[in-house]
PDB file of N, CA and C in Angstrom:
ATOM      1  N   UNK A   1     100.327 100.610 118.784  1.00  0.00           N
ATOM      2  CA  UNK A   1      99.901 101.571 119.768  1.00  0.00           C
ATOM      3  C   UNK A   1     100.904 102.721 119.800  1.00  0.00           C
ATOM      4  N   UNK A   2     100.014 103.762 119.949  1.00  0.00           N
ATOM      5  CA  UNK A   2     101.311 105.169 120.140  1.00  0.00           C
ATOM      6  C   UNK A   2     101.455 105.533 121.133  1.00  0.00           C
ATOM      7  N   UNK A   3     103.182 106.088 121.781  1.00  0.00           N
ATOM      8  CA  UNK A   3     103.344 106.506 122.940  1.00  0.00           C
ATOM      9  C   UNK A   3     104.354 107.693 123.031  1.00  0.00           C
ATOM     10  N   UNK A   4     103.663 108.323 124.407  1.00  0.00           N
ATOM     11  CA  UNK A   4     104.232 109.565 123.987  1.00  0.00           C
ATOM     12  C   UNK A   4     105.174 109.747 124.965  1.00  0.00           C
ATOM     13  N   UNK A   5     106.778 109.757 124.574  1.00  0.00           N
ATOM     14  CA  UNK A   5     107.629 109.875 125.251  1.00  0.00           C
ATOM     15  C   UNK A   5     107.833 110.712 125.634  1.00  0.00           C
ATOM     16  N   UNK A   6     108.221 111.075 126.975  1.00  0.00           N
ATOM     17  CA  UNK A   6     108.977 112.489 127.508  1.00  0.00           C
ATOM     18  C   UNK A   6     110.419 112.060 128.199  1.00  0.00           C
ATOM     19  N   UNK A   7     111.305 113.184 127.237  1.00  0.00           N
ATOM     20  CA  UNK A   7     112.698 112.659 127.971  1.00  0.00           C
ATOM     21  C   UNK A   7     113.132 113.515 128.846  1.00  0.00           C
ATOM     22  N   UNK A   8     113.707 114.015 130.048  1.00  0.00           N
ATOM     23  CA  UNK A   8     114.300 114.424 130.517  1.00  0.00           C
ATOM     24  C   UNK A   8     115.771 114.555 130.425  1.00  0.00           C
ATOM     25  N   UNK A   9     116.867 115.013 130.012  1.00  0.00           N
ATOM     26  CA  UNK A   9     118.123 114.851 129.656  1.00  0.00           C
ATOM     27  C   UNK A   9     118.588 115.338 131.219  1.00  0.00           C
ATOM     28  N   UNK A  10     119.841 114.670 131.523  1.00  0.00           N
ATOM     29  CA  UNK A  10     120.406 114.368 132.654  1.00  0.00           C
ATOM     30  C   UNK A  10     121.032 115.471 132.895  1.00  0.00           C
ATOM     31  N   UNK A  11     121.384 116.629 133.497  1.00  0.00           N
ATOM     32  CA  UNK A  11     121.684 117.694 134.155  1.00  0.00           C
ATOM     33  C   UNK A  11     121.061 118.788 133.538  1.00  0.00           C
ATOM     34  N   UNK A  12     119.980 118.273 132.634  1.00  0.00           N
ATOM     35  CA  UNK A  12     119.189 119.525 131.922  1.00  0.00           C
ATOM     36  C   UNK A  12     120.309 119.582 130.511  1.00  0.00           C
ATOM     37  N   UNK A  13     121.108 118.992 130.152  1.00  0.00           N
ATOM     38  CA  UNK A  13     122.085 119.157 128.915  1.00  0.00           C
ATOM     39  C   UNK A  13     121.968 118.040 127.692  1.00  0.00           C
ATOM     40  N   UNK A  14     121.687 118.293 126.842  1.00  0.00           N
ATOM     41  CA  UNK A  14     121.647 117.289 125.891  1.00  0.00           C
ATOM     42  C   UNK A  14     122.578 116.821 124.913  1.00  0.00           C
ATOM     43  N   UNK A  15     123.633 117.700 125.399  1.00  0.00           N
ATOM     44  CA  UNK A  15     124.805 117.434 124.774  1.00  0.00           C
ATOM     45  C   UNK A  15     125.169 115.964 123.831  1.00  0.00           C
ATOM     46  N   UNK A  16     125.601 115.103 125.325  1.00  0.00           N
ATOM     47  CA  UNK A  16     125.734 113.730 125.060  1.00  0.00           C
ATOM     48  C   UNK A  16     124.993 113.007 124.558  1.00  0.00           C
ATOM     49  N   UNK A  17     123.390 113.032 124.670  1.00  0.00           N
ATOM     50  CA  UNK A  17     122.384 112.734 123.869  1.00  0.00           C
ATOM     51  C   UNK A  17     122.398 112.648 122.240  1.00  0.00           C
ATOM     52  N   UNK A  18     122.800 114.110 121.836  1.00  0.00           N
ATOM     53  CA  UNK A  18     122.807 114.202 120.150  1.00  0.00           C
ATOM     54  C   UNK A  18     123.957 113.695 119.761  1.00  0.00           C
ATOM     55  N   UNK A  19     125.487 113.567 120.929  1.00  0.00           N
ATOM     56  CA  UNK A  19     126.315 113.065 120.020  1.00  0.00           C
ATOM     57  C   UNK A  19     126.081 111.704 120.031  1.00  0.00           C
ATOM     58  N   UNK A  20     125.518 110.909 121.425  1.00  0.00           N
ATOM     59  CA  UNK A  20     125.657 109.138 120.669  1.00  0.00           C
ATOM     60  C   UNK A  20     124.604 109.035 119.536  1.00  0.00           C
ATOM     61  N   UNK A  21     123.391 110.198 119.439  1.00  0.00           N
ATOM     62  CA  UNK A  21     122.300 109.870 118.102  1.00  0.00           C
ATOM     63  C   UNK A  21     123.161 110.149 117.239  1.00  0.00           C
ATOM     64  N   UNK A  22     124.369 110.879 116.859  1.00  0.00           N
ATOM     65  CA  UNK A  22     124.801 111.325 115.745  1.00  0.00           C
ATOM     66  C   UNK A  22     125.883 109.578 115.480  1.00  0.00           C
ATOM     67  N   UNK A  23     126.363 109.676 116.509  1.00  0.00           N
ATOM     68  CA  UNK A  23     127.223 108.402 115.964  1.00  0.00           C
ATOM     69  C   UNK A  23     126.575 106.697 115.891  1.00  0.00           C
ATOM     70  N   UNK A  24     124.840 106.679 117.090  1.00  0.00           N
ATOM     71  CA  UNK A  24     124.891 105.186 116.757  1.00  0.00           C
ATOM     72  C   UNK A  24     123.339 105.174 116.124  1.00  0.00           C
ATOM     73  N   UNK A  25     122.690 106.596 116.511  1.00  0.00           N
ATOM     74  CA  UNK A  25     121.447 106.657 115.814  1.00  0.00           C
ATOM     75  C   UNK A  25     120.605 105.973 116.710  1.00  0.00           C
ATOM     76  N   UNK A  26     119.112 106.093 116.684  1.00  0.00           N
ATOM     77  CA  UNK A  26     118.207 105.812 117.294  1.00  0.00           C
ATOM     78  C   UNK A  26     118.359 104.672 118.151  1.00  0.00           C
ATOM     79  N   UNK A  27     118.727 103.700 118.057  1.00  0.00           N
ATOM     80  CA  UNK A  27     119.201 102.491 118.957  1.00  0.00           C
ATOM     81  C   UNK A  27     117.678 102.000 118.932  1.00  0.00           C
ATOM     82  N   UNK A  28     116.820 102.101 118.337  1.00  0.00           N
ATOM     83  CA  UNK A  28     115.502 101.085 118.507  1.00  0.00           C
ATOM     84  C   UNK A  28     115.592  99.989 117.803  1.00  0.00           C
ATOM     85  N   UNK A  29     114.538  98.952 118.611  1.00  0.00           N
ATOM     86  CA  UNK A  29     115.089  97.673 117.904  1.00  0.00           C
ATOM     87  C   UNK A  29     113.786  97.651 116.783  1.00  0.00           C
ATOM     88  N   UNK A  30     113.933  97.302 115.757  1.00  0.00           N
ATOM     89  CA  UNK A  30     112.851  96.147 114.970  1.00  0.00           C
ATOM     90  C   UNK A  30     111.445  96.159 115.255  1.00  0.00           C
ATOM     91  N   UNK A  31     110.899  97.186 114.932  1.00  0.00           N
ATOM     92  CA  UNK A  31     109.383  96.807 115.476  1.00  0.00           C
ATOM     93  C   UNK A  31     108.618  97.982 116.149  1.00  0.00           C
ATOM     94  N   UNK A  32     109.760  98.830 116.465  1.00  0.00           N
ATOM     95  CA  UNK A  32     109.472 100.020 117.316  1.00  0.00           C
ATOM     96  C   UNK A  32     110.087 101.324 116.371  1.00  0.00           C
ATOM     97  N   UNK A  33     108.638 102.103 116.033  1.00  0.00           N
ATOM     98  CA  UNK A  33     108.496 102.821 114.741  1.00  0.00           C
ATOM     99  C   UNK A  33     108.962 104.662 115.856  1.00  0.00           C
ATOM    100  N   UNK A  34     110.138 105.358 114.757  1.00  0.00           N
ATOM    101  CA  UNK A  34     109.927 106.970 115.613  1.00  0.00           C
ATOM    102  C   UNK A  34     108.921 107.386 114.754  1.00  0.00           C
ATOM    103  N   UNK A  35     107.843 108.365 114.918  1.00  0.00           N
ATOM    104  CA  UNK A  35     106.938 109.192 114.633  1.00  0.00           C
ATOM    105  C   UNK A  35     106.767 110.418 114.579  1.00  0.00           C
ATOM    106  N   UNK A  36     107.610 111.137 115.494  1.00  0.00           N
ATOM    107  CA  UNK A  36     107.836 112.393 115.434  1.00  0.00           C
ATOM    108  C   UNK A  36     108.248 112.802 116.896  1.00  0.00           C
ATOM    109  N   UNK A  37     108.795 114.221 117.014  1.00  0.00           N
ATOM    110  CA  UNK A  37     109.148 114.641 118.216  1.00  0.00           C
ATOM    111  C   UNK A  37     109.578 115.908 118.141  1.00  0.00           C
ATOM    112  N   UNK A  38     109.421 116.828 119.323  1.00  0.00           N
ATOM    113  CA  UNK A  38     109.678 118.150 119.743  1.00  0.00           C
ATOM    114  C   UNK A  38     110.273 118.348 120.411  1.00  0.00           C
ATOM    115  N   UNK A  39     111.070 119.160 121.034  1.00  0.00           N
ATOM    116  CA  UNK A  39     112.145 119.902 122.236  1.00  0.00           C
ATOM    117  C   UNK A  39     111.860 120.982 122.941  1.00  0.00           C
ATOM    118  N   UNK A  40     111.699 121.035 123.924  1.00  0.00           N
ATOM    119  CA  UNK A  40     111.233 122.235 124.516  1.00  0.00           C
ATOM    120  C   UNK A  40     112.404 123.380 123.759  1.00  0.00           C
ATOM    121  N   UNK A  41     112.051 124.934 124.140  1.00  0.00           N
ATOM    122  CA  UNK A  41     112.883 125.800 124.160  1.00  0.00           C
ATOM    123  C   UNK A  41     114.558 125.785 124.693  1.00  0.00           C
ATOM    124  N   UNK A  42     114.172 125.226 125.401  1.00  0.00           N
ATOM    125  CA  UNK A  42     115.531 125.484 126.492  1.00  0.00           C
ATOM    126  C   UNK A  42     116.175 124.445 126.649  1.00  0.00           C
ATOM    127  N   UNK A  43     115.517 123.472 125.779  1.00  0.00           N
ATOM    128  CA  UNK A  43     116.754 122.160 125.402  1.00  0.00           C
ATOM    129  C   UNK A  43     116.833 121.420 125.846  1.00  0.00           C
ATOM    130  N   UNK A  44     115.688 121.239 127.295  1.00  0.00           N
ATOM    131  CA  UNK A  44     115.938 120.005 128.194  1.00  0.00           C
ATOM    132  C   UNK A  44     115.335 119.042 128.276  1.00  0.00           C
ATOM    133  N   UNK A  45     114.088 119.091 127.529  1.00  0.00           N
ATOM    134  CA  UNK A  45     113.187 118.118 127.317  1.00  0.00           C
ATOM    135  C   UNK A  45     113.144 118.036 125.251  1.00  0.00           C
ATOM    136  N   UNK A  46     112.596 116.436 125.634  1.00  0.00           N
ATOM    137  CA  UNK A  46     112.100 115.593 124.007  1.00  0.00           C
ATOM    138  C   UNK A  46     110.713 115.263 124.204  1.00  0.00           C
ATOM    139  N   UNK A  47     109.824 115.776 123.305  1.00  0.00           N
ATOM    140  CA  UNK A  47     108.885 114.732 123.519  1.00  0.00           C
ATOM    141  C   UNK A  47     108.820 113.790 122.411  1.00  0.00           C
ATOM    142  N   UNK A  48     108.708 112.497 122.168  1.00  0.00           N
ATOM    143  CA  UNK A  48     108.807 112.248 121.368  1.00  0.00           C
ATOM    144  C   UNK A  48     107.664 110.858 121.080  1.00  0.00           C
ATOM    145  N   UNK A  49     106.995 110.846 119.858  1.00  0.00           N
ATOM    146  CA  UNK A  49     106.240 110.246 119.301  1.00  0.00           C
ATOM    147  C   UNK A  49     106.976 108.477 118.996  1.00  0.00           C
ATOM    148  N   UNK A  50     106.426 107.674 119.253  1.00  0.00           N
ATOM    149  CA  UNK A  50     106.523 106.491 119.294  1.00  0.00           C
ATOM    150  C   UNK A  50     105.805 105.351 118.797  1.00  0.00           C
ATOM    151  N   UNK A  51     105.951 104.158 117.980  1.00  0.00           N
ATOM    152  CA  UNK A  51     104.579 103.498 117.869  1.00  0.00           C
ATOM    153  C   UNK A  51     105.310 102.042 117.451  1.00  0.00           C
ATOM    154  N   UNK A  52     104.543 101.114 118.590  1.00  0.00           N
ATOM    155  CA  UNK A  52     105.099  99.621 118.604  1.00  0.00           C
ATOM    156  C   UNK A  52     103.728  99.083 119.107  1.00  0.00           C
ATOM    157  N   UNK A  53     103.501  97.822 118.845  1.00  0.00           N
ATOM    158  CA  UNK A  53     102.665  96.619 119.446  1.00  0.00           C
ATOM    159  C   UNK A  53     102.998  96.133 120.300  1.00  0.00           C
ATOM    160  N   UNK A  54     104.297  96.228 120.872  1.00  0.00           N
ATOM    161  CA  UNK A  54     105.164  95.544 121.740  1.00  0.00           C
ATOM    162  C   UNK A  54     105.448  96.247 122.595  1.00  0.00           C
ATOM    163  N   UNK A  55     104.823  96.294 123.701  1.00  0.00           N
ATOM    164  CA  UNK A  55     105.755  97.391 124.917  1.00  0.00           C
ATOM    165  C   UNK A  55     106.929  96.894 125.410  1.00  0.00           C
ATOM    166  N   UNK A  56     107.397  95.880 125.351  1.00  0.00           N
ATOM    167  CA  UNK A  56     108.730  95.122 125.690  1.00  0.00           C
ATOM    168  C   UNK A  56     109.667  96.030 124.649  1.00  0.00           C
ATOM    169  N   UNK A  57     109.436  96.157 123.212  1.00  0.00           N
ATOM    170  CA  UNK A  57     110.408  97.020 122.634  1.00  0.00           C
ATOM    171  C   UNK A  57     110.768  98.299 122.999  1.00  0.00           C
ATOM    172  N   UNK A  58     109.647  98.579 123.651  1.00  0.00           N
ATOM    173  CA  UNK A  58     109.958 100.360 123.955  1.00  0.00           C
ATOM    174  C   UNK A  58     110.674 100.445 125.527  1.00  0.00           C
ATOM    175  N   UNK A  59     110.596  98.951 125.994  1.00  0.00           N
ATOM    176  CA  UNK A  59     111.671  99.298 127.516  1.00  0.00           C
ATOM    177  C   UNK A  59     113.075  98.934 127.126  1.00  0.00           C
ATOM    178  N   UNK A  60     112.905  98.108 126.013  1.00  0.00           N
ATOM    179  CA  UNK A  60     114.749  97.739 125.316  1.00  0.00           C
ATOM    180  C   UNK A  60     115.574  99.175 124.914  1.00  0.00           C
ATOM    181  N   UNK A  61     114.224  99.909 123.913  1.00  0.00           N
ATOM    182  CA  UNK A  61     115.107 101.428 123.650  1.00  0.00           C
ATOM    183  C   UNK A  61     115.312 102.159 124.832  1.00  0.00           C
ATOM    184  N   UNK A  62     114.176 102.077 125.505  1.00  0.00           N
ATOM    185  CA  UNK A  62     114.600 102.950 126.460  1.00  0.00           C
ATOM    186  C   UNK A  62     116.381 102.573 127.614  1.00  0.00           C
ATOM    187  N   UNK A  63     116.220 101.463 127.400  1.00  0.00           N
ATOM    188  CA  UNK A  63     117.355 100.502 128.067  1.00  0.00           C
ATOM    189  C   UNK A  63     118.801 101.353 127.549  1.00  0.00           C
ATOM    190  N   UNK A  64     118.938 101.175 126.294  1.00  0.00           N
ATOM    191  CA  UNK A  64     120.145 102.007 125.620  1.00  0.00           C
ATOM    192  C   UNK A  64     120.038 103.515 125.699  1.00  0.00           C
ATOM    193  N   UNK A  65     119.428 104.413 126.385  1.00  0.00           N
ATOM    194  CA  UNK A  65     119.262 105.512 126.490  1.00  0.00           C
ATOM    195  C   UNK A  65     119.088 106.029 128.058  1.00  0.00           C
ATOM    196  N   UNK A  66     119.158 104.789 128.979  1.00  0.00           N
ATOM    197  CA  UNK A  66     119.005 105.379 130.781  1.00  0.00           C
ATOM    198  C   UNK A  66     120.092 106.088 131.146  1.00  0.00           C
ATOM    199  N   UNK A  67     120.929 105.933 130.501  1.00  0.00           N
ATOM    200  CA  UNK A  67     122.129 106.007 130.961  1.00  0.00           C
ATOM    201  C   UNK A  67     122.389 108.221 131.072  1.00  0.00           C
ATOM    202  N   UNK A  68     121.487 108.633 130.399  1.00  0.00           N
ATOM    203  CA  UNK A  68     121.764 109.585 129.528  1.00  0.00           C
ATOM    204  C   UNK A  68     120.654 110.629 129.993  1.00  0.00           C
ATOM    205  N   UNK A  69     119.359 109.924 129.971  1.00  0.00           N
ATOM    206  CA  UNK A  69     117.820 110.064 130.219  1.00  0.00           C
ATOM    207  C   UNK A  69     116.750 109.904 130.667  1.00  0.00           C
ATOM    208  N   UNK A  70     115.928 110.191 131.309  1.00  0.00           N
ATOM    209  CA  UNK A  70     115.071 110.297 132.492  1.00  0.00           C
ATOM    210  C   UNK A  70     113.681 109.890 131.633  1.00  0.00           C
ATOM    211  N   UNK A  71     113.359 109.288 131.953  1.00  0.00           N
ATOM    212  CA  UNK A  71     111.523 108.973 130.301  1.00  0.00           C
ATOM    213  C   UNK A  71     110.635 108.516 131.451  1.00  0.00           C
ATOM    214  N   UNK A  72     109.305 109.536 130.695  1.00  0.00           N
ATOM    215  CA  UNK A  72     108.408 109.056 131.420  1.00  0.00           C
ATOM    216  C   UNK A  72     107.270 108.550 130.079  1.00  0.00           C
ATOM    217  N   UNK A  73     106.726 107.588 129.993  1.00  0.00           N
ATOM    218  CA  UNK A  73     106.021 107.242 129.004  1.00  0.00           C
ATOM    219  C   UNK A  73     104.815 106.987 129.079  1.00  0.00           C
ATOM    220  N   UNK A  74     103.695 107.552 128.168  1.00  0.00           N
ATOM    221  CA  UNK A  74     102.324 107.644 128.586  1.00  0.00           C
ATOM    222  C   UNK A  74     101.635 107.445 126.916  1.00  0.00           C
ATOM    223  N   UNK A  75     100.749 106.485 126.988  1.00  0.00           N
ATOM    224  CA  UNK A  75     100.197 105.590 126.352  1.00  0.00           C
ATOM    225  C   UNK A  75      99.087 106.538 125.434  1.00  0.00           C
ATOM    226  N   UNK A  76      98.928 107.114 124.419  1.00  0.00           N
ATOM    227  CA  UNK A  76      98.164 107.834 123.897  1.00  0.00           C
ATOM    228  C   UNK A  76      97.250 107.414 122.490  1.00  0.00           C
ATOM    229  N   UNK A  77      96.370 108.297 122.246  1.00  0.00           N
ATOM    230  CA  UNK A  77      95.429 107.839 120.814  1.00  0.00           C
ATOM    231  C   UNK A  77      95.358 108.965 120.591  1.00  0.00           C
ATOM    232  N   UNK A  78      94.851 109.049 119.273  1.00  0.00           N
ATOM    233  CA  UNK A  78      94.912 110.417 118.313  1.00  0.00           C
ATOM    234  C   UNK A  78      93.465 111.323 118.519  1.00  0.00           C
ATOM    235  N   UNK A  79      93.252 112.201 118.110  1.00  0.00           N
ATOM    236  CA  UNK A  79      92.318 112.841 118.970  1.00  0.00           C
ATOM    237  C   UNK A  79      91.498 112.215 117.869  1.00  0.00           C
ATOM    238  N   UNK A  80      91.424 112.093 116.848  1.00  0.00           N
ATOM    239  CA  UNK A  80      90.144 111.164 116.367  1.00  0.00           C
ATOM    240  C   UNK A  80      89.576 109.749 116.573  1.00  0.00           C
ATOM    241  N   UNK A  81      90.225 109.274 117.182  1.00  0.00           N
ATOM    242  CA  UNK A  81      89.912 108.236 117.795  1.00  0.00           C
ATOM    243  C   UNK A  81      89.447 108.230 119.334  1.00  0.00           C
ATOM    244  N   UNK A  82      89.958 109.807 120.129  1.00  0.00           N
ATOM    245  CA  UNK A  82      89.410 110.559 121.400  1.00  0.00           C
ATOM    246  C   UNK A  82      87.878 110.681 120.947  1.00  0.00           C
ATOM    247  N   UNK A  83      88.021 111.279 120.128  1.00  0.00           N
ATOM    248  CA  UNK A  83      86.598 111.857 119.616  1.00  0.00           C
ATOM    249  C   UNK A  83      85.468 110.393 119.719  1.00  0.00           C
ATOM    250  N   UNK A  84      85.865 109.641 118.742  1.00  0.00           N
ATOM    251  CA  UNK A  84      84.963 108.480 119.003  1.00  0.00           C
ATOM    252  C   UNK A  84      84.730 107.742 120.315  1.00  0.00           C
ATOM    253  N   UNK A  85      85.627 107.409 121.275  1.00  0.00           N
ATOM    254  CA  UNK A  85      85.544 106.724 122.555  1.00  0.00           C
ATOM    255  C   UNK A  85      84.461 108.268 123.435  1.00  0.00           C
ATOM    256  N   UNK A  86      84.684 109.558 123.281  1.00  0.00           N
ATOM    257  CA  UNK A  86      83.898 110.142 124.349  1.00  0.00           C
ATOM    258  C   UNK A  86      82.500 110.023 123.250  1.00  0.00           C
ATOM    259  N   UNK A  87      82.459 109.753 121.862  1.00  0.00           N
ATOM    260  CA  UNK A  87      80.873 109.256 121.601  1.00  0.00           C
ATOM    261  C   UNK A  87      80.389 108.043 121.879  1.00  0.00           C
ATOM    262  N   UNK A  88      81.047 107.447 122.791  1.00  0.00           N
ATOM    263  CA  UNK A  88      80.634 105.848 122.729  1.00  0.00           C
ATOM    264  C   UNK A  88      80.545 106.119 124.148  1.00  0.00           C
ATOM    265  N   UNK A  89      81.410 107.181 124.942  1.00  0.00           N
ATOM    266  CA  UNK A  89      81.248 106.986 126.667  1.00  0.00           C
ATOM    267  C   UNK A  89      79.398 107.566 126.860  1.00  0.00           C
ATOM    268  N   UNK A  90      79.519 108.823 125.533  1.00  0.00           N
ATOM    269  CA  UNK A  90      78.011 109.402 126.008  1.00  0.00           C
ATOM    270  C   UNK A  90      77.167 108.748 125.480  1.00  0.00           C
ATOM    271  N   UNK A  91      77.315 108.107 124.999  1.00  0.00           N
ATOM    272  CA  UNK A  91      76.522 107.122 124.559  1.00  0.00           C
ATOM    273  C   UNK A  91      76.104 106.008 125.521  1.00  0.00           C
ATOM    274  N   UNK A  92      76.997 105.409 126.316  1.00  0.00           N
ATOM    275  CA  UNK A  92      76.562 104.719 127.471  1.00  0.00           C
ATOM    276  C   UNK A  92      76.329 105.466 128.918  1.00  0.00           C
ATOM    277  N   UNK A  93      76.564 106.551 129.286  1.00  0.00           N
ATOM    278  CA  UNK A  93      75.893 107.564 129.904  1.00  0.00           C
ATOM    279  C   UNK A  93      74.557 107.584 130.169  1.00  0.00           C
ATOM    280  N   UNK A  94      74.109 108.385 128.584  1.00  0.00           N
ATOM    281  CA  UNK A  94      73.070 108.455 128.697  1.00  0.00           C
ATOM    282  C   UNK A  94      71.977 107.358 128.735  1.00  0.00           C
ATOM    283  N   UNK A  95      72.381 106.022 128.043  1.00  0.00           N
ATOM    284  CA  UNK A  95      71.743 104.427 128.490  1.00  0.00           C
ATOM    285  C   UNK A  95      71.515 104.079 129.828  1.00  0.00           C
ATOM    286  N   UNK A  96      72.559 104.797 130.541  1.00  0.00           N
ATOM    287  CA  UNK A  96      72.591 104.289 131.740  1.00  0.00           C
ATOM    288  C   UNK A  96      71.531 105.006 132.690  1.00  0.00           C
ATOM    289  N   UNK A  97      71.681 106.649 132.252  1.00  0.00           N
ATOM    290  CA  UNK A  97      70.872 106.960 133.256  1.00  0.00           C
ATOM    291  C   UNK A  97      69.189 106.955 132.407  1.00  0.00           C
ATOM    292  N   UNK A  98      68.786 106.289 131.226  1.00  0.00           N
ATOM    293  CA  UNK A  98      67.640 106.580 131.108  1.00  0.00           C
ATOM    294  C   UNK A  98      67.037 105.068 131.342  1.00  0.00           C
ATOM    295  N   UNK A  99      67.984 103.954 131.445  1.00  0.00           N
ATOM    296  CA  UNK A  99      68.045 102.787 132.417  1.00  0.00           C
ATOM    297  C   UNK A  99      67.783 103.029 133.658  1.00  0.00           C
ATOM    298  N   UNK A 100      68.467 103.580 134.587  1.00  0.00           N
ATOM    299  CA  UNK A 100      67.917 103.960 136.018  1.00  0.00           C
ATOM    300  C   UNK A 100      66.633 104.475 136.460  1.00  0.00           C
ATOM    301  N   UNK A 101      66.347 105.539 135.314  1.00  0.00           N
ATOM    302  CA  UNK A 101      64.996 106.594 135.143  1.00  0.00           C
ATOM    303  C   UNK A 101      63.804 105.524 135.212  1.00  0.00           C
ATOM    304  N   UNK A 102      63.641 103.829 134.177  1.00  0.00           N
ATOM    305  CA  UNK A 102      62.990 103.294 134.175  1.00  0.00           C
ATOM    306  C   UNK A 102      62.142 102.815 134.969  1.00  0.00           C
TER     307      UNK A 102
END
């Protein structure tokens, strides 16, 4: 499953952030894949791409990183797979109301 991290860095500075990534590196455990990620302009936010089976792994990383960072994490699918669930919602929609119509 993919998740889409948002970090908040702790006084708005990310200073300390890039140096423990520079010296201990991602700190994820085994199982919990990075995918990609962006930074706002102004340096204070990460968003960052995530993907584990295990949501227990993604509160361990996050565990080695509270100290530092503010995360709010929100559970996402790719827009092609968006695409299919809103053809399957209108799809039962319209069952439903030509069920009622009956």
């Amino acid at each position: 499953m993919l998740f889409m991290v948002i970090e908040r860095f702790h006084s708005g500075v990310p200073t300390s952030v890039y140096e423990r990534f520079r010296s201990k590196g991602r700190l994820a455990p085994e199982g919990l894949s990075y995918v990609s990620s962006w930074v706002s302009t102004d340096l204070t936010h990460c968003y960052q791409l995530m993907e584990t089976g295990q949501k227990e792994l993604l509160d361990e990383w996050v565990g080695n990183w509270r100290d530092l960072v503010d995360f709010e994490i929100v559970p996402v699918i790719t827009s092609a797979e968006a695409n299919v669930k809103v053809l399957e919602l209108k799809k039962w929609v319209e069952g439903k109301v030509e069920n009622e119509g009956a």
